[in-house]
C-alpha atoms as a PDB file:
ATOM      1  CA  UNK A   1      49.970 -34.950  36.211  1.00  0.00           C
ATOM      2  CA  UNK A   2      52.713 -36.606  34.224  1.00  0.00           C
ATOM      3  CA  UNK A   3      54.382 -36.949  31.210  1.00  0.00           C
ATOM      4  CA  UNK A   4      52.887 -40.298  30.516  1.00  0.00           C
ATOM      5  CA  UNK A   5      49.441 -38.945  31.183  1.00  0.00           C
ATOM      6  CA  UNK A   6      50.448 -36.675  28.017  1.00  0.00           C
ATOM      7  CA  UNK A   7      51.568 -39.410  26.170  1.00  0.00           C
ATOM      8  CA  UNK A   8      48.297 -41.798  26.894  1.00  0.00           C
ATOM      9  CA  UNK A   9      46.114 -38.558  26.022  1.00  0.00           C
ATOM     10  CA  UNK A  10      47.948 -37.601  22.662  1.00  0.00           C
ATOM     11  CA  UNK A  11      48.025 -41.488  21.629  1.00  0.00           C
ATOM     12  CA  UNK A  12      43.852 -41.876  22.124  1.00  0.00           C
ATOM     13  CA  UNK A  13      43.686 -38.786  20.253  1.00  0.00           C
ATOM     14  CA  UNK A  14      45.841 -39.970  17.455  1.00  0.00           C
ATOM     15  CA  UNK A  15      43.946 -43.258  17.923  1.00  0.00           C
ATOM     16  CA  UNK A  16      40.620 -42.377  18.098  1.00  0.00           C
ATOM     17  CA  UNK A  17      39.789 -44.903  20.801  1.00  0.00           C
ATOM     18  CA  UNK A  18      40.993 -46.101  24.325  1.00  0.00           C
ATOM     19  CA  UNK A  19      41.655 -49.812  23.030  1.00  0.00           C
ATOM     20  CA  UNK A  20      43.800 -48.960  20.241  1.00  0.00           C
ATOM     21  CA  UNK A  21      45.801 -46.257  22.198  1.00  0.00           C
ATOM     22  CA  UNK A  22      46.473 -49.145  25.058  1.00  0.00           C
ATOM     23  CA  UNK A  23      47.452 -51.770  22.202  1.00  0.00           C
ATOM     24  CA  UNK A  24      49.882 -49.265  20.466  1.00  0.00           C
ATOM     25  CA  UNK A  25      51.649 -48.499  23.808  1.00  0.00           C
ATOM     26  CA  UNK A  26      51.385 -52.045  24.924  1.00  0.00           C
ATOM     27  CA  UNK A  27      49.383 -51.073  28.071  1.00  0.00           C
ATOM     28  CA  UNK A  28      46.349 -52.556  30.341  1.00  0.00           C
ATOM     29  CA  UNK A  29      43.202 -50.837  28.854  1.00  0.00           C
ATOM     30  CA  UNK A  30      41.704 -50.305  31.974  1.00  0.00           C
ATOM     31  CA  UNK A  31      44.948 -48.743  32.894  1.00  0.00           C
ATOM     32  CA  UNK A  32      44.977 -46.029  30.317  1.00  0.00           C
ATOM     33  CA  UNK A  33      41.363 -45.261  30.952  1.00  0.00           C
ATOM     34  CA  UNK A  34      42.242 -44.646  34.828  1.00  0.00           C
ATOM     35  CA  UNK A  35      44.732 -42.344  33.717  1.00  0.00           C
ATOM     36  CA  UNK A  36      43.243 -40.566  31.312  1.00  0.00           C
ATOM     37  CA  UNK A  37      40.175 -40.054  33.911  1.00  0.00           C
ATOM     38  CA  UNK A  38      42.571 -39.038  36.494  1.00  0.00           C
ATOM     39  CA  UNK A  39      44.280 -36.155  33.929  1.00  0.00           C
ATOM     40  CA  UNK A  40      40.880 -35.030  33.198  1.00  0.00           C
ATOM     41  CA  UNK A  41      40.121 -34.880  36.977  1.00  0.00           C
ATOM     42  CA  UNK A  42      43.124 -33.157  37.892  1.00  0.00           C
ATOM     43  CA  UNK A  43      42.792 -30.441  34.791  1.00  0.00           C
ATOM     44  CA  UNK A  44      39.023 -30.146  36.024  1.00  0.00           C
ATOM     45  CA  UNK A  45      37.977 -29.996  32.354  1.00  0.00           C
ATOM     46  CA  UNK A  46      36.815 -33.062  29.811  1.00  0.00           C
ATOM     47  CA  UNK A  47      39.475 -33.740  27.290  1.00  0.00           C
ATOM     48  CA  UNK A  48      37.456 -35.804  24.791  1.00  0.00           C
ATOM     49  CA  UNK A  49      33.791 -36.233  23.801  1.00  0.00           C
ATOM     50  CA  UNK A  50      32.749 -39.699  23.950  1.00  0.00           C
ATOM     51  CA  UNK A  51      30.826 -41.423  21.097  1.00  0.00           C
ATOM     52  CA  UNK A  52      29.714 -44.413  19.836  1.00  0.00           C
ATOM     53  CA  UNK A  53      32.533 -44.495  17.344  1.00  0.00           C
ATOM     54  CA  UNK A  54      35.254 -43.392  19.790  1.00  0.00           C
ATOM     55  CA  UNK A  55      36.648 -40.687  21.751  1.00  0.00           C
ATOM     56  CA  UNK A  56      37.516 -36.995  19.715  1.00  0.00           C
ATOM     57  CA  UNK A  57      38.858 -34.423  21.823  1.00  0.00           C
ATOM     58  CA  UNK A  58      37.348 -31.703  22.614  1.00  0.00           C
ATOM     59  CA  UNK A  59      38.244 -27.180  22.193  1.00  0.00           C
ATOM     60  CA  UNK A  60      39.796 -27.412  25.454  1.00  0.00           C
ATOM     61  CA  UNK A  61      41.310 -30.816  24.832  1.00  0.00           C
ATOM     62  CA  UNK A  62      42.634 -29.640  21.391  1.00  0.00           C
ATOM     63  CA  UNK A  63      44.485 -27.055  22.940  1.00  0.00           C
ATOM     64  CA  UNK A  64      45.713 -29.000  25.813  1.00  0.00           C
ATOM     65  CA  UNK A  65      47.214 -31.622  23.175  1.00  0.00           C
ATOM     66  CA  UNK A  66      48.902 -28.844  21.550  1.00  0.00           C
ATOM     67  CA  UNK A  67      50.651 -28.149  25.002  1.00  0.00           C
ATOM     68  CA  UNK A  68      51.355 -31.685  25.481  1.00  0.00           C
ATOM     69  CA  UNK A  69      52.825 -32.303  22.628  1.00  0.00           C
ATOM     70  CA  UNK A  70      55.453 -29.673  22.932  1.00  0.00           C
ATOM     71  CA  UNK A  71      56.023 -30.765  26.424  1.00  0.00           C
ATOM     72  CA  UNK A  72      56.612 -34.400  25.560  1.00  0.00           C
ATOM     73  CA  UNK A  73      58.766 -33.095  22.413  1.00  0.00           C
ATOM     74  CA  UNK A  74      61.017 -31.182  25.212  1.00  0.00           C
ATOM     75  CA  UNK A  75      61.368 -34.111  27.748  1.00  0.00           C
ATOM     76  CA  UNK A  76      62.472 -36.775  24.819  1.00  0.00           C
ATOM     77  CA  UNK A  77      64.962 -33.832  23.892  1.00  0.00           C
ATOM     78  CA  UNK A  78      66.078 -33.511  27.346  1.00  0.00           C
ATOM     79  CA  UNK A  79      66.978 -36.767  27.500  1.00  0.00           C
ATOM     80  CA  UNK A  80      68.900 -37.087  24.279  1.00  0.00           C
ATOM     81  CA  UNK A  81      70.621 -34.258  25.651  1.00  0.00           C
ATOM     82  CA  UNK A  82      71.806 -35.590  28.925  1.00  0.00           C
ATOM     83  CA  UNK A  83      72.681 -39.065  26.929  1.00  0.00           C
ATOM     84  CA  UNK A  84      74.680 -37.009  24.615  1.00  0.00           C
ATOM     85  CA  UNK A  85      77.581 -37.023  26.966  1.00  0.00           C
ATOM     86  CA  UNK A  86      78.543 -40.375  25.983  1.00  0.00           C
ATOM     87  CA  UNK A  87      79.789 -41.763  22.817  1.00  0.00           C
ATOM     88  CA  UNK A  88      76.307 -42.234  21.390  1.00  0.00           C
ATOM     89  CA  UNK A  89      73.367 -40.316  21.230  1.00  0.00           C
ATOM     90  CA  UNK A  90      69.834 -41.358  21.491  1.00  0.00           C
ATOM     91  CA  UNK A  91      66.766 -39.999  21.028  1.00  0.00           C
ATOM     92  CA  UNK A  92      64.126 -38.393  18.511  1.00  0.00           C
ATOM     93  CA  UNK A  93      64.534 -35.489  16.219  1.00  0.00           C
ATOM     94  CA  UNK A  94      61.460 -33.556  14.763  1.00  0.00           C
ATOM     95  CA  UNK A  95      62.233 -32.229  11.244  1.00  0.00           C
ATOM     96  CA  UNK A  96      60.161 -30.310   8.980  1.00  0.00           C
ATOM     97  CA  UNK A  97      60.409 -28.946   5.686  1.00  0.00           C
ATOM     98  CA  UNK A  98      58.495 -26.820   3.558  1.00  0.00           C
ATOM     99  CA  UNK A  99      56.834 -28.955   0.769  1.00  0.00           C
ATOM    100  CA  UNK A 100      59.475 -29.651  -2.491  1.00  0.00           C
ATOM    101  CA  UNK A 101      62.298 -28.034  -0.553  1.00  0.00           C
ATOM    102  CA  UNK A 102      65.768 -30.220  -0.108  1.00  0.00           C
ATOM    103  CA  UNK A 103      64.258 -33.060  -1.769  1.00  0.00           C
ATOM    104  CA  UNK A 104      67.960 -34.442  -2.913  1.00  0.00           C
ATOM    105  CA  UNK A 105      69.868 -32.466  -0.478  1.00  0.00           C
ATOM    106  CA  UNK A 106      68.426 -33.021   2.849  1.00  0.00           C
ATOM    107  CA  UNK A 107      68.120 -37.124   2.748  1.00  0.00           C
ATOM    108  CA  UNK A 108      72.241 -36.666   2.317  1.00  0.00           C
ATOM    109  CA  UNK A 109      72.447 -34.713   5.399  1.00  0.00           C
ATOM    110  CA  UNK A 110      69.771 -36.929   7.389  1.00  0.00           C
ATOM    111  CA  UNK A 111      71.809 -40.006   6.285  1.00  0.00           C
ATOM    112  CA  UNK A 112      75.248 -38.801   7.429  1.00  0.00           C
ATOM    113  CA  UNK A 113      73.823 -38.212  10.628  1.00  0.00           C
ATOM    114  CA  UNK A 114      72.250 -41.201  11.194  1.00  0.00           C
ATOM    115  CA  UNK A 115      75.794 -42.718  10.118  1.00  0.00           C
ATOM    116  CA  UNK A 116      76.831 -40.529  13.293  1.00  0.00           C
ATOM    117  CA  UNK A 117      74.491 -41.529  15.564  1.00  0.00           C
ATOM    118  CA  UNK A 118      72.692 -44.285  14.694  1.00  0.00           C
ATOM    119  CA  UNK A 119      70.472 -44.975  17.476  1.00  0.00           C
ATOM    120  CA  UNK A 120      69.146 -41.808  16.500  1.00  0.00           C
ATOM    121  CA  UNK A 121      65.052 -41.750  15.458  1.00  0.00           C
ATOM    122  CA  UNK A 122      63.916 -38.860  12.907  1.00  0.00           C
ATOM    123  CA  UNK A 123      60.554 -37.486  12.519  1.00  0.00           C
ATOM    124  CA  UNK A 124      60.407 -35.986   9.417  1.00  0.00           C
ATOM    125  CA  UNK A 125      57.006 -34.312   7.729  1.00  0.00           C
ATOM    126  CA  UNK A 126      56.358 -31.832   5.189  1.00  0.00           C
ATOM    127  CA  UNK A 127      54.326 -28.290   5.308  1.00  0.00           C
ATOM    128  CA  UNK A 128      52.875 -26.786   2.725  1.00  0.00           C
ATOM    129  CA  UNK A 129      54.035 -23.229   4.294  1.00  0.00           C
ATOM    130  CA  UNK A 130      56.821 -21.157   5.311  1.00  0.00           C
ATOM    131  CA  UNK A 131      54.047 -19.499   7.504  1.00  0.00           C
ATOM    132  CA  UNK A 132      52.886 -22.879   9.357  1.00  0.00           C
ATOM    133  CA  UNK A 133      56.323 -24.072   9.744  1.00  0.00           C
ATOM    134  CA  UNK A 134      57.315 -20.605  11.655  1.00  0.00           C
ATOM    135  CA  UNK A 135      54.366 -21.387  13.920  1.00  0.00           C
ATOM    136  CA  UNK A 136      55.425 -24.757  14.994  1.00  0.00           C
ATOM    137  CA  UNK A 137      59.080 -23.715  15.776  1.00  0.00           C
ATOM    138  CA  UNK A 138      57.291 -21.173  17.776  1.00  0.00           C
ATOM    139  CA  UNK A 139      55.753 -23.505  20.162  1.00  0.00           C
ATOM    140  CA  UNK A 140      59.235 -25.647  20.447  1.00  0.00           C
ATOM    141  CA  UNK A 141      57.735 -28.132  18.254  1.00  0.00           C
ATOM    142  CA  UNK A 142      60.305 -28.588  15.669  1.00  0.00           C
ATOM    143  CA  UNK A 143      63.811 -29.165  16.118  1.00  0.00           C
ATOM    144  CA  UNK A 144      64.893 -27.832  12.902  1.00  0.00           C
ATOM    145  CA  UNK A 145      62.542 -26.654   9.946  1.00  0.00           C
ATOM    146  CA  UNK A 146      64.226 -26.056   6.184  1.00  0.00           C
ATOM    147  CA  UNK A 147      61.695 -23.288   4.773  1.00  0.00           C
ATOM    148  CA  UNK A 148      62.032 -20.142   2.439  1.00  0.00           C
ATOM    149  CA  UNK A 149      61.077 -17.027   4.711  1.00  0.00           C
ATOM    150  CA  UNK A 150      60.684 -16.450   8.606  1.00  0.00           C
ATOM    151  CA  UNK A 151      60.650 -13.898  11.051  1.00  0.00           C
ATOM    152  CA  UNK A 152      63.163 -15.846  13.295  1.00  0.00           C
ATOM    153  CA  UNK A 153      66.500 -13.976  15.193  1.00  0.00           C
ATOM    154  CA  UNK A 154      69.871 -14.626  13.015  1.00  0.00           C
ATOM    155  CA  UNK A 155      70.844 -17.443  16.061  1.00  0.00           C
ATOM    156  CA  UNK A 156      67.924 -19.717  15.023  1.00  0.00           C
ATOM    157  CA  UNK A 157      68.041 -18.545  11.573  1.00  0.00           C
ATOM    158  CA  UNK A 158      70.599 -19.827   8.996  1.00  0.00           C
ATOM    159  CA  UNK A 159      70.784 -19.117   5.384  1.00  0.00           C
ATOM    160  CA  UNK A 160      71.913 -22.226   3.661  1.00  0.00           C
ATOM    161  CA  UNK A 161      71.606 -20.683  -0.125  1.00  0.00           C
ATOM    162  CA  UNK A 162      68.862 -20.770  -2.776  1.00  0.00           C
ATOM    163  CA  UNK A 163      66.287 -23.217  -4.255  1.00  0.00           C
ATOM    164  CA  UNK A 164      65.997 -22.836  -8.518  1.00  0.00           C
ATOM    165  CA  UNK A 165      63.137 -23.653  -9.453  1.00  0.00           C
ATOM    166  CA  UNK A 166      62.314 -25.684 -12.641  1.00  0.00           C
ATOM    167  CA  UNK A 167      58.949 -25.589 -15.032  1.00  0.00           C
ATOM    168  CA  UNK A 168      57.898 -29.189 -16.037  1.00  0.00           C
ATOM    169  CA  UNK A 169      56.280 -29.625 -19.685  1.00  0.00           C
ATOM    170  CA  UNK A 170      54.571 -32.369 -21.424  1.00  0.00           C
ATOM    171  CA  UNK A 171      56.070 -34.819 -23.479  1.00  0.00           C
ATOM    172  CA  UNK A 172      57.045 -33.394 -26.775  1.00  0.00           C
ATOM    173  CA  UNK A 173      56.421 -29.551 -25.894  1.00  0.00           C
ATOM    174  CA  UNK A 174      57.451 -27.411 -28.184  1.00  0.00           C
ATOM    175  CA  UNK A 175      59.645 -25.381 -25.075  1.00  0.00           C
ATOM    176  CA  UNK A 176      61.909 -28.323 -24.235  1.00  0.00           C
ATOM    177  CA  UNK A 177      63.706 -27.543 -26.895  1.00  0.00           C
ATOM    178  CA  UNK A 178      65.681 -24.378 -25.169  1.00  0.00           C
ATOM    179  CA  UNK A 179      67.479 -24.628 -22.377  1.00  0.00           C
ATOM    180  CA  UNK A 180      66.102 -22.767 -20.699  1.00  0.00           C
ATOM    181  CA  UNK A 181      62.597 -21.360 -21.028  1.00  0.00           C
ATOM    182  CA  UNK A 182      61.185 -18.329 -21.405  1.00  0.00           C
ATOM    183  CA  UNK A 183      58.216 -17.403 -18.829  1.00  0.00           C
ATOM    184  CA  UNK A 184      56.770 -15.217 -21.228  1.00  0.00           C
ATOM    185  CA  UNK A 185      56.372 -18.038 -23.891  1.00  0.00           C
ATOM    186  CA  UNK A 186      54.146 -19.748 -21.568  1.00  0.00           C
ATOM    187  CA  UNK A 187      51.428 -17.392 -21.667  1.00  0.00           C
ATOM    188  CA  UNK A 188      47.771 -19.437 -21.838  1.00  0.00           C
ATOM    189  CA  UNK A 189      49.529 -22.870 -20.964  1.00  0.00           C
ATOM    190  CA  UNK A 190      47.624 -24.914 -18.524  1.00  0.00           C
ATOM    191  CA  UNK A 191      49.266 -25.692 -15.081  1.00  0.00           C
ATOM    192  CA  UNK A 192      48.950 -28.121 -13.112  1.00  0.00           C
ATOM    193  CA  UNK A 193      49.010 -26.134  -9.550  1.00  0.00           C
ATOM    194  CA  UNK A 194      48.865 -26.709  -5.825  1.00  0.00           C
ATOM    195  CA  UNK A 195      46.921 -25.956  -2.855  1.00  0.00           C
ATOM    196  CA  UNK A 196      45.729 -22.437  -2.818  1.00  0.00           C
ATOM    197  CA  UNK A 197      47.170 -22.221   0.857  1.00  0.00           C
ATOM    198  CA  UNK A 198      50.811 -23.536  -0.548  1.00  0.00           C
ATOM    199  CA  UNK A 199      53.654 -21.811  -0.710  1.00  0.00           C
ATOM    200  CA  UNK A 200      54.635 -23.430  -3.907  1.00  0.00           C
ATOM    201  CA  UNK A 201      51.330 -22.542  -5.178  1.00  0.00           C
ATOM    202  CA  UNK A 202      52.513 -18.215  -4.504  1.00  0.00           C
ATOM    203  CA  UNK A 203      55.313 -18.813  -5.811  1.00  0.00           C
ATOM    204  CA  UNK A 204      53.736 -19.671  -9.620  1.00  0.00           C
ATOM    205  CA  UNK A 205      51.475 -16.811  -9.066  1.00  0.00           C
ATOM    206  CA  UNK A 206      53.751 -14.481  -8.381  1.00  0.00           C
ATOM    207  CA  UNK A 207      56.635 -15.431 -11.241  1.00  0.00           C
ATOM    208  CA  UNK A 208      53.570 -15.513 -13.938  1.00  0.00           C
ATOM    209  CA  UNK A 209      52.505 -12.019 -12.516  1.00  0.00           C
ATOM    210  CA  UNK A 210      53.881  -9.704 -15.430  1.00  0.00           C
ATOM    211  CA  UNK A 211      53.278 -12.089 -18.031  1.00  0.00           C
ATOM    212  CA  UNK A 212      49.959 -13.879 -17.487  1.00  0.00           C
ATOM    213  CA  UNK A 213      48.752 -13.051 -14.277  1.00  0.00           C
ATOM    214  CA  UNK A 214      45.323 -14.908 -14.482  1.00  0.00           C
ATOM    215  CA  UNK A 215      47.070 -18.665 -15.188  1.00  0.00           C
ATOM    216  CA  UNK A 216      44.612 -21.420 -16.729  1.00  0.00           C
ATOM    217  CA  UNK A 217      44.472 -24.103 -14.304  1.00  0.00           C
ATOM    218  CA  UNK A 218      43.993 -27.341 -15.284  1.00  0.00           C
ATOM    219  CA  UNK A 219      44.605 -28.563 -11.278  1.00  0.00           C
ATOM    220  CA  UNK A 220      45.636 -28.558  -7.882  1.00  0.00           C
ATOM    221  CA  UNK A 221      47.811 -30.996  -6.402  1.00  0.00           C
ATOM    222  CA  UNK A 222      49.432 -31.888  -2.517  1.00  0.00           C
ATOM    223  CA  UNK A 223      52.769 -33.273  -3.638  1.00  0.00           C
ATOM    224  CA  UNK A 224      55.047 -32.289  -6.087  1.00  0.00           C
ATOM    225  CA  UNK A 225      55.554 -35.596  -7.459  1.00  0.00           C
ATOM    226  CA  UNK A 226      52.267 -35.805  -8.258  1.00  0.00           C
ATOM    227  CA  UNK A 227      52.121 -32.448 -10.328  1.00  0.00           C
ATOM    228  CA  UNK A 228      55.187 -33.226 -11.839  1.00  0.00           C
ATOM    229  CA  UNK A 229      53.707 -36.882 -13.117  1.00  0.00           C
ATOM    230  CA  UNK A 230      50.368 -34.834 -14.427  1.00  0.00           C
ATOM    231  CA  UNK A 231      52.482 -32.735 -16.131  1.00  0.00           C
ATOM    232  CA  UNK A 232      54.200 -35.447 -18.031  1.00  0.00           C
ATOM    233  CA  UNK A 233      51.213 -36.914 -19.082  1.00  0.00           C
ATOM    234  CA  UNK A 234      49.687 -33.524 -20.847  1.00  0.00           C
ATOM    235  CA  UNK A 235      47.698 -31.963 -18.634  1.00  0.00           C
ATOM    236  CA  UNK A 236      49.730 -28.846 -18.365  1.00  0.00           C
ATOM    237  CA  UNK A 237      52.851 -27.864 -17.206  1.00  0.00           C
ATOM    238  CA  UNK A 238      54.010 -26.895 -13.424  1.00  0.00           C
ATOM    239  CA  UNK A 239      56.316 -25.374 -11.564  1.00  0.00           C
ATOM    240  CA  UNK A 240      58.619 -27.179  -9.128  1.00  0.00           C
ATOM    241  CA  UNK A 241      61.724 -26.945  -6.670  1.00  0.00           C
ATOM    242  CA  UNK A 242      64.493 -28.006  -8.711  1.00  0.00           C
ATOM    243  CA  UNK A 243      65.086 -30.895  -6.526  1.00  0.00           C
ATOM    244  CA  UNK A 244      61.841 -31.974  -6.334  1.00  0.00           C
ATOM    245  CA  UNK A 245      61.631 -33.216 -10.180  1.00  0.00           C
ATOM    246  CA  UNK A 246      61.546 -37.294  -9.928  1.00  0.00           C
ATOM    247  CA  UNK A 247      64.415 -39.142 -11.149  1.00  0.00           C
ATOM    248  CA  UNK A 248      63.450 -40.372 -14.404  1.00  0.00           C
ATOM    249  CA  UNK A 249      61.798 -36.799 -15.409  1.00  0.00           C
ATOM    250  CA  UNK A 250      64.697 -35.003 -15.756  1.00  0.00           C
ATOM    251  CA  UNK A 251      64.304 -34.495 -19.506  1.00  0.00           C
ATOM    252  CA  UNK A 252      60.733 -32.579 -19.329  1.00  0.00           C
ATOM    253  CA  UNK A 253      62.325 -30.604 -16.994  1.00  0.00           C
ATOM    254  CA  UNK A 254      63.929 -26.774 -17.542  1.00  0.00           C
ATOM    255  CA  UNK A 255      65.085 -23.366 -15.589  1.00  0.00           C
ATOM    256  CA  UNK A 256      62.839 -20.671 -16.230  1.00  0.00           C
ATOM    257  CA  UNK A 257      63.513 -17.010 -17.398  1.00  0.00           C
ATOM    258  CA  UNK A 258      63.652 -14.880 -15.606  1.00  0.00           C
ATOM    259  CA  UNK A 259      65.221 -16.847 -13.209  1.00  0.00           C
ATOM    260  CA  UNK A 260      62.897 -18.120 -10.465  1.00  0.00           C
ATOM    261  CA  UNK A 261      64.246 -19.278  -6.696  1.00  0.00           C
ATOM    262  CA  UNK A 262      63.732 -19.146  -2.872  1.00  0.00           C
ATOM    263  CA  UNK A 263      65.997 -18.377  -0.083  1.00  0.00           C
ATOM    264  CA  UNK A 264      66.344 -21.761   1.690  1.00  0.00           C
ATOM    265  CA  UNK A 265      66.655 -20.989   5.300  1.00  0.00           C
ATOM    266  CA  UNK A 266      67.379 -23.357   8.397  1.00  0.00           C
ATOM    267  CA  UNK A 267      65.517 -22.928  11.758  1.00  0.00           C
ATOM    268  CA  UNK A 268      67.072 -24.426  14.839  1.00  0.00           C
ATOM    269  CA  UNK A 269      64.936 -24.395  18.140  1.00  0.00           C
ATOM    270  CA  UNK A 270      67.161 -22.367  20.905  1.00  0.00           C
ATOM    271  CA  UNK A 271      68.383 -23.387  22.292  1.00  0.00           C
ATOM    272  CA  UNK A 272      70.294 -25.758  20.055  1.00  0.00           C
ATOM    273  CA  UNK A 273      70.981 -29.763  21.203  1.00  0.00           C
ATOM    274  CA  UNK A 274      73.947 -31.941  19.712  1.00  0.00           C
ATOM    275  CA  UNK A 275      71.513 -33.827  17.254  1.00  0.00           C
ATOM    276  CA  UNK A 276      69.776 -30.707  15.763  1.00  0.00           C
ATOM    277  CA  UNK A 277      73.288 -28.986  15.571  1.00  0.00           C
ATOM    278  CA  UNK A 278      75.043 -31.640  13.905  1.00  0.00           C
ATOM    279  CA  UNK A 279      72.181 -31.772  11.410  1.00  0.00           C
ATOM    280  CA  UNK A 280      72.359 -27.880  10.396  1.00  0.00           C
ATOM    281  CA  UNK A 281      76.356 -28.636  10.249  1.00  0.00           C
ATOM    282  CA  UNK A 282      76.147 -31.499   7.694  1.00  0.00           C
ATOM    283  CA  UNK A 283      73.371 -29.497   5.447  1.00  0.00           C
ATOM    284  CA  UNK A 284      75.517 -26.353   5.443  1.00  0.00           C
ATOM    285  CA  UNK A 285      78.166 -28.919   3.745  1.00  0.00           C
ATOM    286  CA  UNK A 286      75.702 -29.662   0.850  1.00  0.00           C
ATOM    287  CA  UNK A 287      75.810 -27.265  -2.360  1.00  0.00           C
ATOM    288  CA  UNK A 288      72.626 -25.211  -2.467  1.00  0.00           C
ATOM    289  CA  UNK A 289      73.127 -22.660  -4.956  1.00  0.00           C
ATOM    290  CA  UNK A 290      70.751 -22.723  -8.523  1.00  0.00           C
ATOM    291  CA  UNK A 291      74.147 -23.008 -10.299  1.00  0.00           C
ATOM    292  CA  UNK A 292      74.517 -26.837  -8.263  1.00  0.00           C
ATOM    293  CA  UNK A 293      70.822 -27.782  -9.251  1.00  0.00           C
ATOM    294  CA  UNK A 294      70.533 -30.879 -11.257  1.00  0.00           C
ATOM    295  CA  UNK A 295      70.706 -30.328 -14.796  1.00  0.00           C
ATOM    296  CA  UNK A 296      68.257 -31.143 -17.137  1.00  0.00           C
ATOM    297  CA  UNK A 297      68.686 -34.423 -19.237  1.00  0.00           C
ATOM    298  CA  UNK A 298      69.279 -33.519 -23.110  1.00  0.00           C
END
């Protein structure tokens, strides 16, 4: 077996199909198909169900992936690693971030480093929980994940300071009027809410607990930009990472009392390369306390 076997394997599952695997990796179709009959010969098990429609993998092939994937994630940072002797370094990093968190702040970071190293590729996705993201760093998926709680060692675990968050109202609510606004005012608003699975989602539920703990909702969302763009057109209000409010939104936009915010908490993978260290050293350097969050527009 080899690592381009688990490359060919993880592109046809991403692909769905043989053909469009070969064509993404520039490769002989025939060729990947050899391989990816000699990987399942060698594993002795069948790695994907074939169908009319294309090739899925299947409960043993799922979990092989999984493996794979981690494996090729460790050789690409192996080899950023031994480049990193020299003046440049090369490679990919795999960031993730818990949805709405560092929306302003981490871009900053990711851009000075890329001014650093600029052959350097980033991977960047977003997960809708602390929880998930934990998981992944777990199986030395991630080479840094920005999140608000985890169970990881101090070492891999770095406080970088706190996320305020911010309710959004409709246009011409009576609320935008204060400052800041008063949880307890809000009682029988409509919200515009996300996934029940989201941590953004238990974070509403539990700052509305004393003062209306059965919130009407109006609807669930993915993306905070798209909650905070329902809110502005009336259908309720939300609650989002400070950061996360759209530029151009600012105005519907206030801090909550009592106070709501997250720890905001860097996870390295251990051990640490140049590219993921460099990154955690350029986001401690950005201001992440509630008292820094963007203010909102009069």
């Amino acid at each position: 077996m080899s690592l381009r076997q688990f490359e060919y394997a993880l592109a046809v599952a991403e692909e769905g199909s043989v053909t469009a695997a070969a064509e993404r990796l520039r490769v002989a179709q025939p060729s990947m198909s050899q391989q990816i009959r000699g990987l399942e010969r060698d594993l002795g098990v069948e790695l994907f169900t074939r169908t009319p429609t294309g090739l899925t993998p299947t409960v043993v092939g799922r979990a092989f992936l999984r493996e794979a994937q981690a494996a090729v994630n460790a050789a690409r940072r192996a080899t950023a690693t031994a480049r990193a002797g020299a003046a440049e370094l090369v490679g990919e990093l795999t960031v993730a971030v818990q949805m709405g968190f560092g929306t302003r702040r981490l871009p900053e970071a990711l851009g000075a480093l890329r001014r650093r190293y600029p052959r350097l590729e980033i991977t960047l996705s977003e997960e809708p929980s602390s929880a998930e993201l934990d998981r992944l760093c777990r199986r030395g998926v991630l080479d840094l994940a920005l999140m608000a709680k985890c169970d990881r060692t101090p070492a891999e675990a770095h406080r970088l300071g706190e996320e305020e968050f911010f309710v959004v109202l409709p246009t011409g609510h009576p609320q935008l009027a204060h400052e800041r606004v008063e949880l307890r005012d809000l009682k029988g608003e409509p919200w515009v809410r996300f996934d029940r699975d989201s941590a953004l989602d238990g974070v509403l539920v539990e700052a509305l607990r004393e003062t209306d703990p059965d919130p009407d909702t109006v609807a669930r969302v993915s993306q905070t930009a798209t909650a905070v763009r329902w809110a502005a057109q009336g259908l309720g209000a939300t609650l989002v990472p400070a950061s996360a409010v759209p530029a151009g939104h600012e105005h519907l936009a206030r801090p909550v009392s009592p106070a709501v915010a997250q720890p905001v908490i860097a996870v390295v993978r251990n051990p640490a390369g140049p590219a993921e260290t460099a990154l955690l050293e350029f986001l401690r350097q950005e201001k992440w306390d509630p008292k820094n969050s963007p203010a909102p527009a009069p």
